[in-house]
PDB file of N, CA and C in Angstrom:
ATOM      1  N   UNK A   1      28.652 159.795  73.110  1.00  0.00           N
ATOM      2  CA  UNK A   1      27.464 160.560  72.747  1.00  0.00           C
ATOM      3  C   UNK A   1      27.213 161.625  73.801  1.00  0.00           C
ATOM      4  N   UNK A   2      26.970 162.891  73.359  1.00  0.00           N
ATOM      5  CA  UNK A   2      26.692 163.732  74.432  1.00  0.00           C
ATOM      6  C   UNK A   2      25.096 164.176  74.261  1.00  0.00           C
ATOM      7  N   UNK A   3      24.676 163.856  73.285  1.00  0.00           N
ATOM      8  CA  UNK A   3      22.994 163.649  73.954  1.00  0.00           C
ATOM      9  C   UNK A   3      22.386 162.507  74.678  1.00  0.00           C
ATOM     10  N   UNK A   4      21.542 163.139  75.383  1.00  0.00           N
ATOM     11  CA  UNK A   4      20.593 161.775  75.581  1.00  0.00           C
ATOM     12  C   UNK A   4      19.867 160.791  74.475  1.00  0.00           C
ATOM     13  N   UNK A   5      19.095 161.873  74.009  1.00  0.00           N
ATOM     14  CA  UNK A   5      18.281 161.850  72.797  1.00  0.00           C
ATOM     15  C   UNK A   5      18.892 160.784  72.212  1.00  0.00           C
ATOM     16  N   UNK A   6      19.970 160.963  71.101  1.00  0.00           N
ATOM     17  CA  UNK A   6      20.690 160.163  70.791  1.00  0.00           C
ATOM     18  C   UNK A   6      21.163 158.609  70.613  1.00  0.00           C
ATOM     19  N   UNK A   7      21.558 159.596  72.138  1.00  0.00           N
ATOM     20  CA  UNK A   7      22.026 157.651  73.055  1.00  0.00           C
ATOM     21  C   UNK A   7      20.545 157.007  73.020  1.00  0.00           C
ATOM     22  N   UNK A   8      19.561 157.314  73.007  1.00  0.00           N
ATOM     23  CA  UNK A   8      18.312 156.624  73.788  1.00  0.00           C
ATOM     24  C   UNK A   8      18.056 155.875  71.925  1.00  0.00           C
ATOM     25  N   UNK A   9      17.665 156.772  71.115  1.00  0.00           N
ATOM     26  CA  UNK A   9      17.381 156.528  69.598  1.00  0.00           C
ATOM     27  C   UNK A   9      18.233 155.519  69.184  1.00  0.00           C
ATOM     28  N   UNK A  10      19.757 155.711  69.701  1.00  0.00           N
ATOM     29  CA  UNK A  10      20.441 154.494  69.005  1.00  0.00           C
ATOM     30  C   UNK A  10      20.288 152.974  69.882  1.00  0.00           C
ATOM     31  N   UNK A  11      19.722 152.924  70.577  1.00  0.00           N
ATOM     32  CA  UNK A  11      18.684 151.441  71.477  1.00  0.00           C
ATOM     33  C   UNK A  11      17.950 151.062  70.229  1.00  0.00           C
ATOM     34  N   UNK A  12      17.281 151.976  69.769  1.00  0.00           N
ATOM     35  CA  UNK A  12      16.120 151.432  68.956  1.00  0.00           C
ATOM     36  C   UNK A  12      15.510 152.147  67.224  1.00  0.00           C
ATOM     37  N   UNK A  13      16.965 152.248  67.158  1.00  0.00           N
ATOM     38  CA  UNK A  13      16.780 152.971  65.747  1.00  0.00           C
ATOM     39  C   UNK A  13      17.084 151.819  64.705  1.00  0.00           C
ATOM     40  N   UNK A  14      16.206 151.982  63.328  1.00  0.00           N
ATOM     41  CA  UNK A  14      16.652 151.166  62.715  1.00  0.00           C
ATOM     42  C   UNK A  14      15.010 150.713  62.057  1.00  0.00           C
ATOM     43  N   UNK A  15      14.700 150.407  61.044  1.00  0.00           N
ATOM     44  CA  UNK A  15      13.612 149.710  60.678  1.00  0.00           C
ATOM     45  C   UNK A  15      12.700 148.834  61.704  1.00  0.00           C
ATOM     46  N   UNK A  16      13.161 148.380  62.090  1.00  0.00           N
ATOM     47  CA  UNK A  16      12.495 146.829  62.828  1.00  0.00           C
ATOM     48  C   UNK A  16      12.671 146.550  64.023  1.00  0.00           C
ATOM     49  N   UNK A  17      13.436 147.507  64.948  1.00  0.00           N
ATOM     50  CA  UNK A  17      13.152 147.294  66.301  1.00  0.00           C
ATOM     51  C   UNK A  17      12.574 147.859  66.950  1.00  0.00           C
ATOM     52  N   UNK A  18      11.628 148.792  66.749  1.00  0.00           N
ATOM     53  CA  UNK A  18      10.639 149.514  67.382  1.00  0.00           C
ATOM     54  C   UNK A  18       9.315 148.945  66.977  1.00  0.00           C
ATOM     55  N   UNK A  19       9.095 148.133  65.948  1.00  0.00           N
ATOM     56  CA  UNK A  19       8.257 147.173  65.324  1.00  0.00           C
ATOM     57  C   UNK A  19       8.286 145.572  66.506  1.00  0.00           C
ATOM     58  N   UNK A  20       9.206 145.258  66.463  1.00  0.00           N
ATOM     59  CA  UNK A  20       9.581 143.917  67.353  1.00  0.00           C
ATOM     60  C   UNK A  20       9.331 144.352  68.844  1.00  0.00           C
ATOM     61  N   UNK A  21       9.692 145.666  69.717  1.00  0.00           N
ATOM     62  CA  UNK A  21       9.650 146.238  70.820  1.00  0.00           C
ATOM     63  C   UNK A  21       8.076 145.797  70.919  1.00  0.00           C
ATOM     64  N   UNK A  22       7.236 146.591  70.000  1.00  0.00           N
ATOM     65  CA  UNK A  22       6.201 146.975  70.035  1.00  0.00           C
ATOM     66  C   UNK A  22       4.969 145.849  70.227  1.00  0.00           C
ATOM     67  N   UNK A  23       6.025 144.766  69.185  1.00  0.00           N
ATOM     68  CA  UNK A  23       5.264 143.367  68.960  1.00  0.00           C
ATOM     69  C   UNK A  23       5.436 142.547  70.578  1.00  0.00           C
ATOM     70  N   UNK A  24       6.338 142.475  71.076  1.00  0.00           N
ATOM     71  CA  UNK A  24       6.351 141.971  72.624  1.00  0.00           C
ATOM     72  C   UNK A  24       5.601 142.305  73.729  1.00  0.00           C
ATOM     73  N   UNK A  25       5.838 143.987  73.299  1.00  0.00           N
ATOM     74  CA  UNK A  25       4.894 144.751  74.184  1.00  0.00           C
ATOM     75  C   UNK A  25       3.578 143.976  74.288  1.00  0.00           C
ATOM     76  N   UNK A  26       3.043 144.182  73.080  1.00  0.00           N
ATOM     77  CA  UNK A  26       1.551 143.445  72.728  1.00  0.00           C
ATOM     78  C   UNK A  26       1.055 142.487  72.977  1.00  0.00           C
ATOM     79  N   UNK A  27       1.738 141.534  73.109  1.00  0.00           N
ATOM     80  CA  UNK A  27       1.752 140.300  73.212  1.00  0.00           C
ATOM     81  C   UNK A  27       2.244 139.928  75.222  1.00  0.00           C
ATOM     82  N   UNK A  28       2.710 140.739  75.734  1.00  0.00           N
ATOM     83  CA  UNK A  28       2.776 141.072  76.930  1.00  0.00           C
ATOM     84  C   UNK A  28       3.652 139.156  77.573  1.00  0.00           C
ATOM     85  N   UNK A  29       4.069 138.365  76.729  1.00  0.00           N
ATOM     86  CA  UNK A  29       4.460 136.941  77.319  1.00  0.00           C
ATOM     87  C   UNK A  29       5.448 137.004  76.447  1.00  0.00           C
ATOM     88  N   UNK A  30       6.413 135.677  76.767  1.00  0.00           N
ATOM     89  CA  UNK A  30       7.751 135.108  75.450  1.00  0.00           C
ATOM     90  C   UNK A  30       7.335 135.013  74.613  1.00  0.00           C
ATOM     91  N   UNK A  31       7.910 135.291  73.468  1.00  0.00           N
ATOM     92  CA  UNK A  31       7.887 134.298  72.267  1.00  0.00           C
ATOM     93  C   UNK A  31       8.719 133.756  71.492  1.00  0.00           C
ATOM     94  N   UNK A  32       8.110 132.909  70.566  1.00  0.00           N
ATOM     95  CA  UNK A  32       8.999 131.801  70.019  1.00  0.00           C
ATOM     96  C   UNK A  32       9.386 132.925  68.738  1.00  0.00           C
ATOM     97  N   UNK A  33      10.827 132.380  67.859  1.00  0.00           N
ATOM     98  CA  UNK A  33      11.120 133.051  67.001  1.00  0.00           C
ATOM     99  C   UNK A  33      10.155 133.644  66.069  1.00  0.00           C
ATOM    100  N   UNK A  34       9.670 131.791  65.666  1.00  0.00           N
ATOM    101  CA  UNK A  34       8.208 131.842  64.460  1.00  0.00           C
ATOM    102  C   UNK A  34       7.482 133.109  64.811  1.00  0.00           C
ATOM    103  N   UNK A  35       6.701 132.805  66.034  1.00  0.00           N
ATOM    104  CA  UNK A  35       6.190 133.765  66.629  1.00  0.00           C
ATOM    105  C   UNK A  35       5.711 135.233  66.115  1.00  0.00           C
ATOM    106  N   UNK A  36       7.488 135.395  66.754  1.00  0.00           N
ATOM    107  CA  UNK A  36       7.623 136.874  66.134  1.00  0.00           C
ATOM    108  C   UNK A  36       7.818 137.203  64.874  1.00  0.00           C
ATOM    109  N   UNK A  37       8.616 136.290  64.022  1.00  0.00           N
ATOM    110  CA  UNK A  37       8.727 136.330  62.441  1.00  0.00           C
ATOM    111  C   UNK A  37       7.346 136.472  62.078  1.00  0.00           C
ATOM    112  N   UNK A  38       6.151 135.347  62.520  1.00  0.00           N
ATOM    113  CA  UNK A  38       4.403 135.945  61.482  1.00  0.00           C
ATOM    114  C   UNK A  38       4.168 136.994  61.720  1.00  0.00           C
ATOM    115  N   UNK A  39       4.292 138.006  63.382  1.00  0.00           N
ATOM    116  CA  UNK A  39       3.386 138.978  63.391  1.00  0.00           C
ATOM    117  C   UNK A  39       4.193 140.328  62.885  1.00  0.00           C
ATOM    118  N   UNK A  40       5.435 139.779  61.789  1.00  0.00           N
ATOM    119  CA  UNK A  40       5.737 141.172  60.984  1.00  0.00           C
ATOM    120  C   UNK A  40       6.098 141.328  59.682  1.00  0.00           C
ATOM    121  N   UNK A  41       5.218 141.388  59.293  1.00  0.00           N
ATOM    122  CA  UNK A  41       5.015 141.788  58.146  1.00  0.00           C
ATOM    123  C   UNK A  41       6.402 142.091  57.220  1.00  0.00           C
ATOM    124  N   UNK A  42       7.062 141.152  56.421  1.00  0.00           N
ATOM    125  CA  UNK A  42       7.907 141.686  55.593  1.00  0.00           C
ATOM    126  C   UNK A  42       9.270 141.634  55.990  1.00  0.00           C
ATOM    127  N   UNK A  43       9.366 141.056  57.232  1.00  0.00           N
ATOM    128  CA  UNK A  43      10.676 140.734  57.828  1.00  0.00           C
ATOM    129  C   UNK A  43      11.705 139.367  57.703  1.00  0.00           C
ATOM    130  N   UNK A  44      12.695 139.689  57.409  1.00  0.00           N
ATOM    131  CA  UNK A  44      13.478 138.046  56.912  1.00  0.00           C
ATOM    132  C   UNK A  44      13.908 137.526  58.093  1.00  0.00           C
ATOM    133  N   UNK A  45      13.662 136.663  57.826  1.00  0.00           N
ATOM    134  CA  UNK A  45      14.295 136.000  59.044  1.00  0.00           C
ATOM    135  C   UNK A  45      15.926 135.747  59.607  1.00  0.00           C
ATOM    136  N   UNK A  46      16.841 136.400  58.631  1.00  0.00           N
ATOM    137  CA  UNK A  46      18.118 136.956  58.662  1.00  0.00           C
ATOM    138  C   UNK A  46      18.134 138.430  59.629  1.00  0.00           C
ATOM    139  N   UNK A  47      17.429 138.953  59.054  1.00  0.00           N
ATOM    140  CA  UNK A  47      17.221 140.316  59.401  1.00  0.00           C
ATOM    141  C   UNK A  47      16.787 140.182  60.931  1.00  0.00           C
ATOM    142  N   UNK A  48      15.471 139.417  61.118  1.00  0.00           N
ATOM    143  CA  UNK A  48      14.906 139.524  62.623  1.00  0.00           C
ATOM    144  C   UNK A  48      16.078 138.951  63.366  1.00  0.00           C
ATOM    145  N   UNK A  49      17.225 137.604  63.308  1.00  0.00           N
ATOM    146  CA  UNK A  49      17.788 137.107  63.862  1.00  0.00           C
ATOM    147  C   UNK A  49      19.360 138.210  64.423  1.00  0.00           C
ATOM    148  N   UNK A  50      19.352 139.090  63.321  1.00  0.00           N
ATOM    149  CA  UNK A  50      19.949 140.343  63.567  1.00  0.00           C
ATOM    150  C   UNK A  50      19.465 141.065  64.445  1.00  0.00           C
ATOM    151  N   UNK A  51      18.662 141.751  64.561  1.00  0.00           N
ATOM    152  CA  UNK A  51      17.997 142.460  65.656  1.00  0.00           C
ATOM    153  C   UNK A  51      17.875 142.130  66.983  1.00  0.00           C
ATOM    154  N   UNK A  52      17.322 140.676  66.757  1.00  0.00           N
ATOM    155  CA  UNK A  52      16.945 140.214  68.519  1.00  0.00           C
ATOM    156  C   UNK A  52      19.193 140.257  68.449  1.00  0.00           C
ATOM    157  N   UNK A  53      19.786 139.862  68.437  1.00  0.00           N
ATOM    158  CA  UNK A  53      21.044 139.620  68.554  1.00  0.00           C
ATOM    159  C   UNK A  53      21.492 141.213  69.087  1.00  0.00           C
ATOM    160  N   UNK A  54      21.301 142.237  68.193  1.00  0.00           N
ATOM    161  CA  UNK A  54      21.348 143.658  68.771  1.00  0.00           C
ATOM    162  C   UNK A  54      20.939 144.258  70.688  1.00  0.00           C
ATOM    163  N   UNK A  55      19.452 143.719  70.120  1.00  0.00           N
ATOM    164  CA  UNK A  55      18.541 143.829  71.052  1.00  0.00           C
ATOM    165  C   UNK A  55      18.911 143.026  72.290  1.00  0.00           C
ATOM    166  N   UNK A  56      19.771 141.911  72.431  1.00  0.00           N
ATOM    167  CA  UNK A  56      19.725 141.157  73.704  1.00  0.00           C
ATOM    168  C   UNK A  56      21.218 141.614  74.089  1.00  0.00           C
ATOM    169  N   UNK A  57      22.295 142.574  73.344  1.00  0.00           N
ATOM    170  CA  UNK A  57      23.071 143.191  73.435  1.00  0.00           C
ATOM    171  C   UNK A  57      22.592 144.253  74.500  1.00  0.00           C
ATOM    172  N   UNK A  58      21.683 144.848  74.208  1.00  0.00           N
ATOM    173  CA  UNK A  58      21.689 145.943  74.483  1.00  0.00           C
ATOM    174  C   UNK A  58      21.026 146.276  75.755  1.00  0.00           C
ATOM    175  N   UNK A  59      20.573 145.087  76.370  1.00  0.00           N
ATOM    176  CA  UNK A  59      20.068 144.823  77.229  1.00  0.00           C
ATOM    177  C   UNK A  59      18.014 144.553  77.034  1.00  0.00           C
ATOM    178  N   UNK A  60      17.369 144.635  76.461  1.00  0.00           N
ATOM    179  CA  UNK A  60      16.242 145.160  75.977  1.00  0.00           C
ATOM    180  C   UNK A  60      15.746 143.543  75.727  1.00  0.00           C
ATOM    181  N   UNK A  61      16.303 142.806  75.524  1.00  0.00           N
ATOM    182  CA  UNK A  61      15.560 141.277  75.722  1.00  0.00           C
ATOM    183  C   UNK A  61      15.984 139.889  75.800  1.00  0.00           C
ATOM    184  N   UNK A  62      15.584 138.974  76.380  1.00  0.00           N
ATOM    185  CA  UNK A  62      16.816 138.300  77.049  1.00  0.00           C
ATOM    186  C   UNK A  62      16.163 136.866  76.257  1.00  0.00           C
ATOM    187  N   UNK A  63      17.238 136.063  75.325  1.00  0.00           N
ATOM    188  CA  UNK A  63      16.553 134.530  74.838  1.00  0.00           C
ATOM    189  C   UNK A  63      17.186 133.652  75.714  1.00  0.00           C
ATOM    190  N   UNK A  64      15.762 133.079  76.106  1.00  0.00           N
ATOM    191  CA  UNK A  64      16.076 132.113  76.897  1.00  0.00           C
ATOM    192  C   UNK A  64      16.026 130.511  76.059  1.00  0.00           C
ATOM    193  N   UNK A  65      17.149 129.614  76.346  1.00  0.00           N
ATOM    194  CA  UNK A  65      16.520 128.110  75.415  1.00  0.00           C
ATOM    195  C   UNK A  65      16.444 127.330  76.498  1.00  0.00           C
ATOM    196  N   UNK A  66      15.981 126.233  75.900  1.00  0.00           N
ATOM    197  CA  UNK A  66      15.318 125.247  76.722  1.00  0.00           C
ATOM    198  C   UNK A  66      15.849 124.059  76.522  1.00  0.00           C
ATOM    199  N   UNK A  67      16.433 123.079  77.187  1.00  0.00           N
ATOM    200  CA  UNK A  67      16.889 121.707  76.631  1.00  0.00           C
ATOM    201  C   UNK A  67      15.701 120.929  76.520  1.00  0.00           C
ATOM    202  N   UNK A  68      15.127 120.996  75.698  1.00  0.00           N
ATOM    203  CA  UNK A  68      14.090 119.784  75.057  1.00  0.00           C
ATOM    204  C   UNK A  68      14.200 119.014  73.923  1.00  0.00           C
ATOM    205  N   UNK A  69      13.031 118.575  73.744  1.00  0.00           N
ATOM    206  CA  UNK A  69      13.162 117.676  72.070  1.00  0.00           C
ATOM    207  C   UNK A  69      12.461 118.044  71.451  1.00  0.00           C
ATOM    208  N   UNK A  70      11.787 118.509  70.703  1.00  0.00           N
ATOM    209  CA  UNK A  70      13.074 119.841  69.514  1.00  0.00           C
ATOM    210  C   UNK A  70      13.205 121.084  70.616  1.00  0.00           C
ATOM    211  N   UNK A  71      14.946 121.349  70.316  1.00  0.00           N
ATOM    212  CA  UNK A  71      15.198 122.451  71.326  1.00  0.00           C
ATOM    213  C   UNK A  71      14.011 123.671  71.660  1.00  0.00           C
ATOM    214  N   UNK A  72      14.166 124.288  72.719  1.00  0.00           N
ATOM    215  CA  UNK A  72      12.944 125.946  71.974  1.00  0.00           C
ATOM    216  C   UNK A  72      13.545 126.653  72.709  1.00  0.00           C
ATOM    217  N   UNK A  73      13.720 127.946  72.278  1.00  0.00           N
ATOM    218  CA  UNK A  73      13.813 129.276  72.705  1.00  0.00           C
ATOM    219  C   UNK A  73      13.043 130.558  72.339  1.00  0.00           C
ATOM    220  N   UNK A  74      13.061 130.953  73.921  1.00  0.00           N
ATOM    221  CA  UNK A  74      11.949 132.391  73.739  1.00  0.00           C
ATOM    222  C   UNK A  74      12.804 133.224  73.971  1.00  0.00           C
ATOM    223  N   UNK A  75      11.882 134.295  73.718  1.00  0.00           N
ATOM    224  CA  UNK A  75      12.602 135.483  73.291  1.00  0.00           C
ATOM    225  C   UNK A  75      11.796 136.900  74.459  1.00  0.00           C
ATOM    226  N   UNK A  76      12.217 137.366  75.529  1.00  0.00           N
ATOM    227  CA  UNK A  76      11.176 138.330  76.739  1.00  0.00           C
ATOM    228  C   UNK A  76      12.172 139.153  76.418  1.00  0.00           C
ATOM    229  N   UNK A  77      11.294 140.306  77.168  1.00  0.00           N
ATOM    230  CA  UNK A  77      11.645 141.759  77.001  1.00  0.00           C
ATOM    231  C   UNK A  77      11.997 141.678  78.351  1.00  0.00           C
ATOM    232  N   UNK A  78      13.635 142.227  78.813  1.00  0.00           N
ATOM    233  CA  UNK A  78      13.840 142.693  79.975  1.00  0.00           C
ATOM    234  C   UNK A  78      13.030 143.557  80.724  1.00  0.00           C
ATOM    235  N   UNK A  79      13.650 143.857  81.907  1.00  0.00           N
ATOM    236  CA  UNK A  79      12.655 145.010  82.793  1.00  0.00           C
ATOM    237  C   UNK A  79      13.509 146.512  81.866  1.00  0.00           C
ATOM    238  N   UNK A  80      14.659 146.531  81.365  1.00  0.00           N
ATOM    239  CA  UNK A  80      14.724 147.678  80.423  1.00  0.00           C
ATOM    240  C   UNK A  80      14.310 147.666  79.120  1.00  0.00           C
ATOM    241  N   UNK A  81      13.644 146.836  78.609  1.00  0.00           N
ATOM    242  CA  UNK A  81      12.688 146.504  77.334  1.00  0.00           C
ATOM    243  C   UNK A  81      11.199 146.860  77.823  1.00  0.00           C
ATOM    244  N   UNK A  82      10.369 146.578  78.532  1.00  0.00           N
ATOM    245  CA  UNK A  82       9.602 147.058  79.295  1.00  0.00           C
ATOM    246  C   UNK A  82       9.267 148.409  79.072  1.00  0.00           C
ATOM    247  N   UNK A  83      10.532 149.033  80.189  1.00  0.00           N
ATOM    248  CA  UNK A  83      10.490 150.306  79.945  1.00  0.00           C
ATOM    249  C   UNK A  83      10.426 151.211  79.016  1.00  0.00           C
ATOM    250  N   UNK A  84      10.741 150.564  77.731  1.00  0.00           N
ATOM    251  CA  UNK A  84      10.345 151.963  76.602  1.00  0.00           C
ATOM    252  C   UNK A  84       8.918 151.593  76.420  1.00  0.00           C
ATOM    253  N   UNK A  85       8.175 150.935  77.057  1.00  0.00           N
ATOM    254  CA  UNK A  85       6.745 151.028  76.535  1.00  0.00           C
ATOM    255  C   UNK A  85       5.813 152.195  76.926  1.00  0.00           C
ATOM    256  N   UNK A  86       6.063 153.118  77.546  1.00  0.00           N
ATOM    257  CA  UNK A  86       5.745 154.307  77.886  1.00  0.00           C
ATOM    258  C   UNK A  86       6.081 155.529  76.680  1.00  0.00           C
ATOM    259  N   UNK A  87       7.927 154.894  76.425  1.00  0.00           N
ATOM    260  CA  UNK A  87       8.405 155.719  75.533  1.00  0.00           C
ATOM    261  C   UNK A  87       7.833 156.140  74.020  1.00  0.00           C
ATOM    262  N   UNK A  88       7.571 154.182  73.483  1.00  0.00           N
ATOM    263  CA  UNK A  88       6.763 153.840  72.698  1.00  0.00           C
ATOM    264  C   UNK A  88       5.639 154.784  72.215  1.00  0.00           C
ATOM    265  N   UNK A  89       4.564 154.779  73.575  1.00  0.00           N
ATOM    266  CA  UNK A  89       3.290 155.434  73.093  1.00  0.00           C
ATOM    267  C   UNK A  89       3.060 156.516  73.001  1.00  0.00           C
ATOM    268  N   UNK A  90       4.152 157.164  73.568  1.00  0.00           N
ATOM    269  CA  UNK A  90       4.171 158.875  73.401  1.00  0.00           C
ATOM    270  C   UNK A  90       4.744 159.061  71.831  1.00  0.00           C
ATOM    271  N   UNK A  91       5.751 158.084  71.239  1.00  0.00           N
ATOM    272  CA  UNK A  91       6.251 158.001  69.853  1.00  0.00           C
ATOM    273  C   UNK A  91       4.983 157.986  69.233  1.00  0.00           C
ATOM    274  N   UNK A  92       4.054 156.790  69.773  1.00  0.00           N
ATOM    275  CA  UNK A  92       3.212 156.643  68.254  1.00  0.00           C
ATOM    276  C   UNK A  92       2.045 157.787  68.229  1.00  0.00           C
ATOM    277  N   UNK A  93       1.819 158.095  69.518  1.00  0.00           N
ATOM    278  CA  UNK A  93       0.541 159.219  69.447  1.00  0.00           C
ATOM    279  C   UNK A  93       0.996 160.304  68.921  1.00  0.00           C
ATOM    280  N   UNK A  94       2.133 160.736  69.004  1.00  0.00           N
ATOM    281  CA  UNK A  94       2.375 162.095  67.973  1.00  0.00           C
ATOM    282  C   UNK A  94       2.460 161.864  66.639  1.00  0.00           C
ATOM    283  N   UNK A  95       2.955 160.299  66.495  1.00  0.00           N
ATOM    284  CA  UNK A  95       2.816 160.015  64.763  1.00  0.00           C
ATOM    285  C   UNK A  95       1.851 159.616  64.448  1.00  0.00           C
ATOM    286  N   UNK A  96       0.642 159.635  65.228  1.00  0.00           N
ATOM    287  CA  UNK A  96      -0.914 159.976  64.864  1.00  0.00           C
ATOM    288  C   UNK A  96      -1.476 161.181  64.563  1.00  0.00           C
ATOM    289  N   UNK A  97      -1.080 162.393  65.710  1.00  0.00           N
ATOM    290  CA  UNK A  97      -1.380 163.238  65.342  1.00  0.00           C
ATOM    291  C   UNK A  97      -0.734 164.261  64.426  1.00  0.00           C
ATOM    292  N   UNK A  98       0.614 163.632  64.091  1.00  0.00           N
ATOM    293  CA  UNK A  98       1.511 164.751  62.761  1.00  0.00           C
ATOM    294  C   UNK A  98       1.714 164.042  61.450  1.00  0.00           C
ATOM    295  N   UNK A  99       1.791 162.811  61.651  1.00  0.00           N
ATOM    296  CA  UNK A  99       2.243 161.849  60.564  1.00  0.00           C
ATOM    297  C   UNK A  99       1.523 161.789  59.193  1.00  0.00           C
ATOM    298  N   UNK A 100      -0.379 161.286  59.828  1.00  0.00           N
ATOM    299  CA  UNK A 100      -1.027 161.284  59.302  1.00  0.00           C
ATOM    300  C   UNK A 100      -2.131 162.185  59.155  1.00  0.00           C
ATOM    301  N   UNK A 101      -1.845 163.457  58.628  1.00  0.00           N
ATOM    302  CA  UNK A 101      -2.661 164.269  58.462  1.00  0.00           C
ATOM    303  C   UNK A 101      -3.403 164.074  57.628  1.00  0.00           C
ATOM    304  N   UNK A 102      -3.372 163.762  56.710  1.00  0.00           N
ATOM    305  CA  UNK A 102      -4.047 163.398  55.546  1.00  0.00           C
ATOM    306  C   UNK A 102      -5.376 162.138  55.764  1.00  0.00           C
ATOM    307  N   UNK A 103      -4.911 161.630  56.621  1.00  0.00           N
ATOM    308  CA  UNK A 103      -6.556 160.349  56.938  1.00  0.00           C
ATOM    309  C   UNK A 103      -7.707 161.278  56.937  1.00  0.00           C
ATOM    310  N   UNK A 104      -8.702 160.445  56.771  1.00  0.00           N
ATOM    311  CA  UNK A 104     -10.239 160.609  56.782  1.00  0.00           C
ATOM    312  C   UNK A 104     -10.577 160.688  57.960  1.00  0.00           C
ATOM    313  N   UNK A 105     -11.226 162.214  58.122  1.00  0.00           N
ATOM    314  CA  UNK A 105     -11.708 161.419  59.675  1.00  0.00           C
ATOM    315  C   UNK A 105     -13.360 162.074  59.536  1.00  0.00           C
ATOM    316  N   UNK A 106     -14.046 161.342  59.816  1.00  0.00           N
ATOM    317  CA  UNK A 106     -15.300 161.344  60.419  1.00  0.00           C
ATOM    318  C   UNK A 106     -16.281 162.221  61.315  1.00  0.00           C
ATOM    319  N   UNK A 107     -16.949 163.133  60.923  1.00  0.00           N
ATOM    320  CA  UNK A 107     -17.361 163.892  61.688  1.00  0.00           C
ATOM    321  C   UNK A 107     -18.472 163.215  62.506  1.00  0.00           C
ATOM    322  N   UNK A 108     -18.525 162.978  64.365  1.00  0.00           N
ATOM    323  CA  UNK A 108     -19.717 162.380  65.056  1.00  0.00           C
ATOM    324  C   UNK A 108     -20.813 162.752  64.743  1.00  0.00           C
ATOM    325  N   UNK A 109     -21.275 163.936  64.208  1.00  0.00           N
ATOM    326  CA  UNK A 109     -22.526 164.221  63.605  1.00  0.00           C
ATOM    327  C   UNK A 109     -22.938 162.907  62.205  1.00  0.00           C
ATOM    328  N   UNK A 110     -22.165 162.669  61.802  1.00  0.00           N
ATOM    329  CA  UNK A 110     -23.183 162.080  60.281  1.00  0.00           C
ATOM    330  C   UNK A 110     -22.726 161.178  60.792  1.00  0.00           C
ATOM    331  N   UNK A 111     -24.095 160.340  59.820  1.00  0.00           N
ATOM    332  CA  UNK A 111     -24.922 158.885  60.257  1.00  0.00           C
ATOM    333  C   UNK A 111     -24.013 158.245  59.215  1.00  0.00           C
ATOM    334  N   UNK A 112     -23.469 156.698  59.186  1.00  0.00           N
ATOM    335  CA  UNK A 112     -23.019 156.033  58.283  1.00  0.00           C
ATOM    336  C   UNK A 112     -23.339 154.754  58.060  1.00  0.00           C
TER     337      UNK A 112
END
């Protein structure tokens, strides 16, 4: 790849890993698969088990298991998973301000 751009987009291109990034972010601790499977909306659990598999490739989050009874494994965001959370919010604030042009917005003058 001779962009950056590029190289950086293909970390996290794709439906559902800027969704899952985002969901860790938030959640700022491990989590369990379940976990992350409730807080997204519409995701199979084929699909998520794909991603984190991408994602711990790629350096961006590391599953850790546990020898217990019933086994468990979490799922953390490296210190280079981390780091796109800066990247993240500069993504979503421009797809606030270009994306959705069309929302309602509220003038502070009127009473509601």
């Amino acid at each position: 790849m001779n962009c950056a751009v590029d190289a950086a987009m293909s970390v996290i291109e794709g439906k559902w890993k800027a969704v899952i990034l985002c969901r860790m972010l938030m959640e700022g601790r491990p989590l369990r698969f379940k976990e992350l499977a409730a807080g997204i909306d519409g995701i199979s659990a084929r699909i998520l088990t794909k991603q984190l598999k991408e994602m711990e490739q790629n350096d961006l989050i590391v599953r850790m298991e546990y020898a217990e009874m019933p086994p468990r494994v979490e799922y953390a965001l490296t210190e280079r998973g981390r780091s796109l959370g800066p990247v993240l919010k500069v993504i979503a604030e421009w797809g606030m301000e270009n994306m959705f042009l069309n929302r309602v917005k509220f003038d502070d003058s009127i009473e509601l």
